[in-house]
Structure formats: C-alpha cells, structure tokens
Protein backbone atom coordinates (compact mmCIF):
# COMPACT_ATOMS: atom_id res chain seq x y z
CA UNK A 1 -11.79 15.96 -14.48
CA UNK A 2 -14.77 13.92 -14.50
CA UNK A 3 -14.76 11.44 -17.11
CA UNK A 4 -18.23 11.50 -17.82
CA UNK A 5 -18.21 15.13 -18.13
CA UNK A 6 -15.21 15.47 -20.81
CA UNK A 7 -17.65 12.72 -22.62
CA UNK A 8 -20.42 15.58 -22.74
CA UNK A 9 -18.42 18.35 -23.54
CA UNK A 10 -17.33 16.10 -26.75
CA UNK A 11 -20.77 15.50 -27.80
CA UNK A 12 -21.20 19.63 -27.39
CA UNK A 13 -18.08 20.20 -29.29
CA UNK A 14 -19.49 17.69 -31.75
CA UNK A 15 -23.41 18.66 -32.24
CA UNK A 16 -21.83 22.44 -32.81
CA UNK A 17 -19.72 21.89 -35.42
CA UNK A 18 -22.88 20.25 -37.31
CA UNK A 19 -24.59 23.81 -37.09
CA UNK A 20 -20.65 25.72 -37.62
CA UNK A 21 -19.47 27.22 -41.17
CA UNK A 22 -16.02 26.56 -41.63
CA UNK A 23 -13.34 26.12 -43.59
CA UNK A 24 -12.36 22.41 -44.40
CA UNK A 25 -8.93 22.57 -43.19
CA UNK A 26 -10.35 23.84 -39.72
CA UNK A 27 -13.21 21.16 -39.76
CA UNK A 28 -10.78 18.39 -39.96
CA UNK A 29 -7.82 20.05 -37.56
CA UNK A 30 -11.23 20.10 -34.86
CA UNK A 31 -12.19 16.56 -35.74
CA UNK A 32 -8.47 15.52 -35.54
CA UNK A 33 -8.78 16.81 -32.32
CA UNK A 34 -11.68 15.38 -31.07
CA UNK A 35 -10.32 11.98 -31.92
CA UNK A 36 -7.42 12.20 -29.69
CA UNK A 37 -9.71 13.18 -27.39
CA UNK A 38 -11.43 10.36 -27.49
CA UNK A 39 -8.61 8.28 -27.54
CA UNK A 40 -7.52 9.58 -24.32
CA UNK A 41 -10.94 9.04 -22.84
CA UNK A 42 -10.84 5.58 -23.82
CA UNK A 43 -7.17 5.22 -21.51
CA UNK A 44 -9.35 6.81 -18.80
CA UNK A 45 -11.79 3.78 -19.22
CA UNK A 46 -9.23 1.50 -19.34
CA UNK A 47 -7.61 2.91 -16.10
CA UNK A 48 -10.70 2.81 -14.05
CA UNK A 49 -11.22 -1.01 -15.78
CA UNK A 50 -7.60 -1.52 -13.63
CA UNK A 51 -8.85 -0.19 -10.39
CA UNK A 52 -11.73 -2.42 -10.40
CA UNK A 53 -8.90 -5.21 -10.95
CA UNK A 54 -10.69 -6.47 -14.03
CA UNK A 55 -8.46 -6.22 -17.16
CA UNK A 56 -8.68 -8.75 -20.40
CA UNK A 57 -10.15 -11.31 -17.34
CA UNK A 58 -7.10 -11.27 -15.42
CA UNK A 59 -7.36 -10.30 -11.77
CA UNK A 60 -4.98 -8.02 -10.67
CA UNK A 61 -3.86 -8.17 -7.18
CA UNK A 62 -3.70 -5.14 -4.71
CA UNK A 63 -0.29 -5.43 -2.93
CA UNK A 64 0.98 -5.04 0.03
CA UNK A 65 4.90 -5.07 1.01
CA UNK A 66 6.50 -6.18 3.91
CA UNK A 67 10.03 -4.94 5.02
CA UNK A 68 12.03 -6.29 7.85
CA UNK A 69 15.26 -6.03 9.45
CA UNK A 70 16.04 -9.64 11.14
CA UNK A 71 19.43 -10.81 12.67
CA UNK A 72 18.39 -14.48 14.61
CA UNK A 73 15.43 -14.83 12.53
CA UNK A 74 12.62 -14.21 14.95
CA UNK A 75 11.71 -11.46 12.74
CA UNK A 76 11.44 -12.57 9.80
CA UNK A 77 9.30 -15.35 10.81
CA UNK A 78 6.84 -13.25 12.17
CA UNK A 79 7.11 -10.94 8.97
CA UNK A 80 5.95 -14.62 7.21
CA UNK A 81 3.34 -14.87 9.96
CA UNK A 82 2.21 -10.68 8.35
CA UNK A 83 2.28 -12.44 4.92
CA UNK A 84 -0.19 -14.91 6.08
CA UNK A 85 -2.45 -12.60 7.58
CA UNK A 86 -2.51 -10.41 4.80
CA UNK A 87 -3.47 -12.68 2.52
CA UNK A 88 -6.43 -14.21 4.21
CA UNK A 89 -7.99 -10.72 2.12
CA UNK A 90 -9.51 -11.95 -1.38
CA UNK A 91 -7.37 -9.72 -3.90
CA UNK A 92 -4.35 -9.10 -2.15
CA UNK A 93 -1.14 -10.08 -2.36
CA UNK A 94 1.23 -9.90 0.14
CA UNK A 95 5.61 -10.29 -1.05
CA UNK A 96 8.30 -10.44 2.75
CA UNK A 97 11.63 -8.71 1.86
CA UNK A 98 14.72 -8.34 4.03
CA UNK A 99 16.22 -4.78 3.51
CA UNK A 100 18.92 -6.02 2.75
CA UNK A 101 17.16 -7.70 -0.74
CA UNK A 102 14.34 -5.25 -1.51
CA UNK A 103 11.94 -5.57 -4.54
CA UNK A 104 11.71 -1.61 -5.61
CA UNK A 105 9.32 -2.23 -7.80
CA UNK A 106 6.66 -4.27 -5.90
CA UNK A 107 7.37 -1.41 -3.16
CA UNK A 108 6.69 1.21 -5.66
CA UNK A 109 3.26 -0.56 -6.19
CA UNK A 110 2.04 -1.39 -3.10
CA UNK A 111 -0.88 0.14 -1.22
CA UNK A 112 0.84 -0.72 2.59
CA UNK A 113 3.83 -1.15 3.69
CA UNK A 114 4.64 -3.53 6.76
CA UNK A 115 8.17 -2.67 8.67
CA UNK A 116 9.75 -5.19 10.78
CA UNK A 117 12.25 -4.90 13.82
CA UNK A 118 14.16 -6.63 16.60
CA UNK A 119 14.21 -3.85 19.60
CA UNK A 120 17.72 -2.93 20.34
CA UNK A 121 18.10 -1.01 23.88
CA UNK A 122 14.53 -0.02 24.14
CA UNK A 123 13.88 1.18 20.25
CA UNK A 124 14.06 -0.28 16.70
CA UNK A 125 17.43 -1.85 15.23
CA UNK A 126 20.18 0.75 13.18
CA UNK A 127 20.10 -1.03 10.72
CA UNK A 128 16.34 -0.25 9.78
CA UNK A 129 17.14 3.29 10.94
CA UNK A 130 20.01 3.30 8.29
CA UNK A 131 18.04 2.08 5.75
CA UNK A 132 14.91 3.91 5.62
CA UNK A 133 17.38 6.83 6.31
CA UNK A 134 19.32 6.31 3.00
CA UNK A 135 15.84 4.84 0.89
CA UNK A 136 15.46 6.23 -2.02
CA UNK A 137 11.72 5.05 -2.71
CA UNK A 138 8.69 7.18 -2.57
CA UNK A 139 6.88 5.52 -0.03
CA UNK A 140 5.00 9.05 0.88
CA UNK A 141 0.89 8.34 0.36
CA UNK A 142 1.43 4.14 1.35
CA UNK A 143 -0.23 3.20 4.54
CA UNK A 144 2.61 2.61 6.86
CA UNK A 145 2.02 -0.32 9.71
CA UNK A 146 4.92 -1.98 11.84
CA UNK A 147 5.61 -5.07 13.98
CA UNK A 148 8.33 -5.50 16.42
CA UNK A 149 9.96 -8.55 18.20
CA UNK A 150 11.80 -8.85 21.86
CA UNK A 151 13.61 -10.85 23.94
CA UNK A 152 11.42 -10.53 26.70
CA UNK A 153 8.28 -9.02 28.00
CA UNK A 154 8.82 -5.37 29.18
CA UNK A 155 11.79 -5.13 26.55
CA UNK A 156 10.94 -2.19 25.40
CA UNK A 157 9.09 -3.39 21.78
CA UNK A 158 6.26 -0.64 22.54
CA UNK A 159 9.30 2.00 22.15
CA UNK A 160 10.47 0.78 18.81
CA UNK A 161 7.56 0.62 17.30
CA UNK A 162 6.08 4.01 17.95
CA UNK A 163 9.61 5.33 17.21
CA UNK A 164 9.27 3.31 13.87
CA UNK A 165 6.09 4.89 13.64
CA UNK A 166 7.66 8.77 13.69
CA UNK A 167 9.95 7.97 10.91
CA UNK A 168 7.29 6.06 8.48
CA UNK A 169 5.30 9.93 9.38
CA UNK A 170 8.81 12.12 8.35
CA UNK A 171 8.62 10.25 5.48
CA UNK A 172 4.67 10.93 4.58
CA UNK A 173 2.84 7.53 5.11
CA UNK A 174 -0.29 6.92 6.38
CA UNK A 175 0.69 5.33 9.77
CA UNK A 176 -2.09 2.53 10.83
CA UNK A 177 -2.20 -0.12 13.50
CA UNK A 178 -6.21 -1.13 14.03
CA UNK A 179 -5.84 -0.10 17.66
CA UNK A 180 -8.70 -1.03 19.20
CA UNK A 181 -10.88 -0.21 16.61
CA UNK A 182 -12.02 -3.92 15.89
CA UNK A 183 -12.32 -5.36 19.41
CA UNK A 184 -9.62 -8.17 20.58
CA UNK A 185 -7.08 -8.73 20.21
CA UNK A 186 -5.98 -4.92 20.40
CA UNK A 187 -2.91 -3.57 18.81
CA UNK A 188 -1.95 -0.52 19.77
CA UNK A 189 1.05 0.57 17.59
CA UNK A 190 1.73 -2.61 15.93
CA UNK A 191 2.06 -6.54 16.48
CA UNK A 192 4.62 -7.98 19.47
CA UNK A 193 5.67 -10.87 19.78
CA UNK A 194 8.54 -12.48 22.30
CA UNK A 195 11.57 -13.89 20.12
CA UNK A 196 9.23 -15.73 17.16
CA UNK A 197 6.52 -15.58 19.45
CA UNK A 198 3.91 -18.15 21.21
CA UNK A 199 0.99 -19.52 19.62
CA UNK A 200 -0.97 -17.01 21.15
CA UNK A 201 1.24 -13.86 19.87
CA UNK A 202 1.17 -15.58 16.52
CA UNK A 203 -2.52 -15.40 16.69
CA UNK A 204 -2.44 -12.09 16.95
CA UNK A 205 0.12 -11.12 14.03
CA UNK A 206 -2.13 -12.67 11.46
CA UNK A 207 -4.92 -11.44 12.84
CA UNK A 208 -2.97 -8.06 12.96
CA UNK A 209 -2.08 -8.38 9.30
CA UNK A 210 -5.38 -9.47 8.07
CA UNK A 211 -7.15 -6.42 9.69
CA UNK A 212 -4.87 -3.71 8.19
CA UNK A 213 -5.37 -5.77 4.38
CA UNK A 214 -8.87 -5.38 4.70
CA UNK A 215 -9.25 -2.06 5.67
CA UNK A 216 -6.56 -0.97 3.10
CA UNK A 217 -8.40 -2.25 0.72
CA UNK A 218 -11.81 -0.50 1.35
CA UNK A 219 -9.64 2.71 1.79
CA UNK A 220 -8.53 2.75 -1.23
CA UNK A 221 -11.72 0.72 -2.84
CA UNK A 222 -9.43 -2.42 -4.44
C-alpha cells in the first residue's frame, strides 16, 4: 500500500476517535495501535530513504556481481575488464568472483548479474553448467547479462552465450545484452573477445559493461 495513503487513513482513524465515546481501556488499546502504526510507517520512510541511497549521509552503492568460470585466465581478465566498465556508472559497485569462490551475499544483493565463460566445443564450459545447475541462490528477478571468450574467431562464442542465456531464463532473470539498442559497438548476446582479447575487443567489454550498469540502474531507479 501506498505510504501516503496509510498516513491519511491514520489521521481518519485519529480525528474519529476525537468525536468517539468509549471506554478508556478501548481508547488506549486504539491509540496503542495507532502507534505501532506509525512506527511501521516510519520503517517505510526509512526504506524508501535506502532506495534513494541516502541513509545517515552514507551512500550506498547499487551492486552488480560478476561470475566467471576461467581455466587459462583469459576470462577472468575480461570479467576485470566487466568490472571496469561497470563502474564507470556513479553509484555502482561492481565485485569479480570465480565460481569456484562466490560471495553469496553480495550475489543475494545485487541488481545484475554478469556470467563469464571460455567456449568449449561450440557452447559454454561444464563447469559453469555444473554450477549454476547445483546454485542454490535466488538469482530469479536479477538482470542476467553474459560474456564469453574463444580461441579463435568463428569458435563458436555466439553459441555459448545464447545457450548461457537459456539457462540464466530457466532460472528467472531478466536476460539483457544492449543489442543494438545504443548504436556501436553492438552486442548482440553478450561481449566476445579472442583469448583476453585485443585492444579493440577490450573496448568493447567496458563499453559493454558500462551500458548494462547504466541502464540497470534507471530500471530499477538507483
């Protein structure tokens, strides 16, 4: 309910019981219960305070989580290349995490999730198959983006990310990749890049990255 409107039904509640005969015992059980009331609408206050990421002057970041799978490295530097992106965005912060050394919690608050993976025969690796196959987080309601590395071009990166994509759905996220919505550089289904990437492809990522932060955060008004 609209907090402004459980404010006026209290001042109804209140202006009747000026005009009300009762009992004393029934005055003070309604007052009681006006006060709790009130108490409550004061944790609504303080809630919407948090949204608007203004609490006792502290700024509190929206976050944004970024899960990879990454046996030579390549992609984990280009999940550090999504970190830097991401937090180009005033009020975001952005925290890389292997799966094999995941932070629940900072997962269970974030807004987005990036997923990371190495293409293995044309889709994305076991292991991050495995793993979001056995997670036991709620990630259902997150906005759900990916990025994929190859060894080559034509090796089959595409795939893996829009099977990537499937799962992150089965598992109720809000799949996003900018597309072409913004102009160049386009990404389809995700960021590519070949092994780590060239300068060009690492371009791109943080560009990527930076695109999804912002418009997470005006979708969900941080």
């Amino acid at each position: 309910m609209n907090l402004n409107i459980v404010k006026e039904k209290i001042n109804k509640i209140e202006d009747d019981m000026n005009v009300l005969i009762m009992k004393p015992e029934d005055f003070a059980k309604i007052k009681h219960q006006i006060m709790v009331i009130k108490i409550l609408f004061s944790f609504g206050n303080l809630e919407r305070c948090n949204r608007k990421k203004k609490f006792k002057g502290v700024d509190i970041k929206m976050k944004i989580a970024i899960i990879y799978h990454s046996e030579t490295g390549n992609t984990q530097k280009v999940a550090n290349l999504i970190a830097k992106g991401v937090e180009k965005i005033e009020g975001v912060e952005a925290k890389c995490m292997s799966i094999d050394n995941v932070d629940k919690e900072f997962i269970e608050d974030a807004k987005a999730v990036f997923f990371g993976t190495p293409t293995y025969a044309g889709s994305y690796s076991w292991q991050m198959k495995k793993w979001l196959d056995t997670c036991k987080l709620k990630l259902a309601g997150k906005v759900g983006c990916v990025f994929a590395t190859e060894n080559y071009l034509g090796g089959g990166a595409d795939n893996a990310e829009l099977a990537l994509l499937s799962e992150l759905l089965v598992k109720g996220m809000f799949v996003y990749s900018v597309g072409s919505s913004e102009g160049k550089p386009y990404t389809h289904f995700g960021a590519v890049c070949i092994k780590d990437g060239d300068e060009d492809q690492k371009k791109r990522v943080e560009i990527f990255a930076e695109r999804v932060a912002k418009n997470v955060k005006k979708l969900f008004n941080e």
